[in-house]
Protein backbone atom coordinates (compact mmCIF):
# COMPACT_ATOMS: atom_id res chain seq x y z
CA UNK A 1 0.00 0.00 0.00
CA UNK A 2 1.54 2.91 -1.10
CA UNK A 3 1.21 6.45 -3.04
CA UNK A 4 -2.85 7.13 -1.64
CA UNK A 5 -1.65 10.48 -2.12
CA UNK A 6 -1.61 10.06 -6.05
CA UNK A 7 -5.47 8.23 -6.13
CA UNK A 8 -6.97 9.95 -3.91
CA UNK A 9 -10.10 12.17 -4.69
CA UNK A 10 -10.31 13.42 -1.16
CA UNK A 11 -6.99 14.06 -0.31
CA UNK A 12 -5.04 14.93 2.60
CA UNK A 13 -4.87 15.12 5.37
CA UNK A 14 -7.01 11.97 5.93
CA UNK A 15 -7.75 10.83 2.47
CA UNK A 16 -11.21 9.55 3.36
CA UNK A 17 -12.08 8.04 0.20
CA UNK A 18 -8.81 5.43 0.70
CA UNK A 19 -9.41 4.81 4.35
CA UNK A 20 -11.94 2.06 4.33
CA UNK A 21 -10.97 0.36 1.53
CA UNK A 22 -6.98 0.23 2.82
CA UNK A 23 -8.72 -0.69 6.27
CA UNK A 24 -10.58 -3.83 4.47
CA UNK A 25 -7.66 -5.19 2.93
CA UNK A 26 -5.43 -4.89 5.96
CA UNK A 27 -8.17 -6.66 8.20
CA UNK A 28 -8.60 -9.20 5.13
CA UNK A 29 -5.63 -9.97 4.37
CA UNK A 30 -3.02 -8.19 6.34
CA UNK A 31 -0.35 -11.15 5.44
CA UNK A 32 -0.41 -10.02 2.16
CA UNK A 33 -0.11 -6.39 3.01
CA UNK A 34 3.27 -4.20 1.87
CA UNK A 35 3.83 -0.57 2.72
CA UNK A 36 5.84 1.80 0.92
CA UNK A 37 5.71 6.17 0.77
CA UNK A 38 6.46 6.03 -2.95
CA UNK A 39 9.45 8.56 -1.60
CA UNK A 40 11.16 10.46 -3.32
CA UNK A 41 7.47 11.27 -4.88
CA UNK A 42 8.24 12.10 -8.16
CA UNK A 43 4.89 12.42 -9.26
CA UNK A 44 4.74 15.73 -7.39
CA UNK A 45 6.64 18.90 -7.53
CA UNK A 46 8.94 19.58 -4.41
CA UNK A 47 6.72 21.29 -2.97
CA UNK A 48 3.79 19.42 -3.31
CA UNK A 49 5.30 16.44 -2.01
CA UNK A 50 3.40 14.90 1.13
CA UNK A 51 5.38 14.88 4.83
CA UNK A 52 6.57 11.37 4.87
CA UNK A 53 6.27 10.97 8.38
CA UNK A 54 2.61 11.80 8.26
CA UNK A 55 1.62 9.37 5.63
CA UNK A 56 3.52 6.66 7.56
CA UNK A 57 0.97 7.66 10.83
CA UNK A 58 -1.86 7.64 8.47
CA UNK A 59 -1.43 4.58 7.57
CA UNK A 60 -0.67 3.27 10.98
CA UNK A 61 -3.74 4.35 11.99
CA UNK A 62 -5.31 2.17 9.42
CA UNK A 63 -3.99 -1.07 11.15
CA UNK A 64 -5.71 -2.51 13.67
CA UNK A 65 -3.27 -3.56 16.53
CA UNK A 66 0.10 -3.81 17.58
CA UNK A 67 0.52 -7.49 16.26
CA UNK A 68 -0.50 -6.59 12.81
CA UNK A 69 1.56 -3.99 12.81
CA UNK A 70 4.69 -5.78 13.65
CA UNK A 71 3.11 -8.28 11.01
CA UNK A 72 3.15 -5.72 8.21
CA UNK A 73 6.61 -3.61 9.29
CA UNK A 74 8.41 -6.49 10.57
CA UNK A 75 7.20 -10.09 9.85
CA UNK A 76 6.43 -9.22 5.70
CA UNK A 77 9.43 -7.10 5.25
CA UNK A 78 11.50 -9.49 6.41
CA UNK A 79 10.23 -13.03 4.81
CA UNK A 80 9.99 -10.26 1.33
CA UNK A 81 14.15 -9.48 1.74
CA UNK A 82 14.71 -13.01 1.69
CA UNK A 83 12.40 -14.29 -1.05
CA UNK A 84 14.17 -11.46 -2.85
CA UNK A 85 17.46 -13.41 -2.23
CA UNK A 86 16.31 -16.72 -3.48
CA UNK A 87 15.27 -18.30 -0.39
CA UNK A 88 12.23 -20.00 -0.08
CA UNK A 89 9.27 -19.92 3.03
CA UNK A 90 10.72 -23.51 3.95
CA UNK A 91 13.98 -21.89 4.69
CA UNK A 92 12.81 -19.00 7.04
CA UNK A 93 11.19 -21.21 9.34
């Protein structure tokens, strides 16, 4: 989940129009949930660019608890850097 910034229709601060729908995936499928800011936001001129750190809150305000959280941030980013290196699920256990 990335970039609601660039699709949204209702925009910031709270981008209303992406908050349920981000909030159903998350609680549908939060193991299959990766976050990114889309930084360095080249879609957007310099000074149009959204405050990283209050995208990131935004969004963590979209998950549920602390264990999903560490899920998403943690859990996911990790088991995605090693599938990146060629290592299977079987191998991270």
């Amino acid at each position: 989940m990335a970039g609601c910034y660039e699709t949204s229709k209702s925009g910031p601060p709270h981008y209303e129009d992406l908050a349920a729908i981000s909030k159903a995936l998350i609680n549908h499928a939060p193991d299959r949930i990766i976050q990114g800011s889309n930084w360095p936001h080249v879609s957007l001129p310099p000074e149009q660019s959204p405050d990283n750190a209050e995208l990131l809150d935004l969004f963590c305000s979209w998950v549920p608890d602390q264990a999903t959280l560490k899920k998403i941030f943690v859990q996911i980013s990790i088991k995605t850097l090693w599938l990146l290196r060629g290592q299977t699920e079987h191998n991270l256990r």
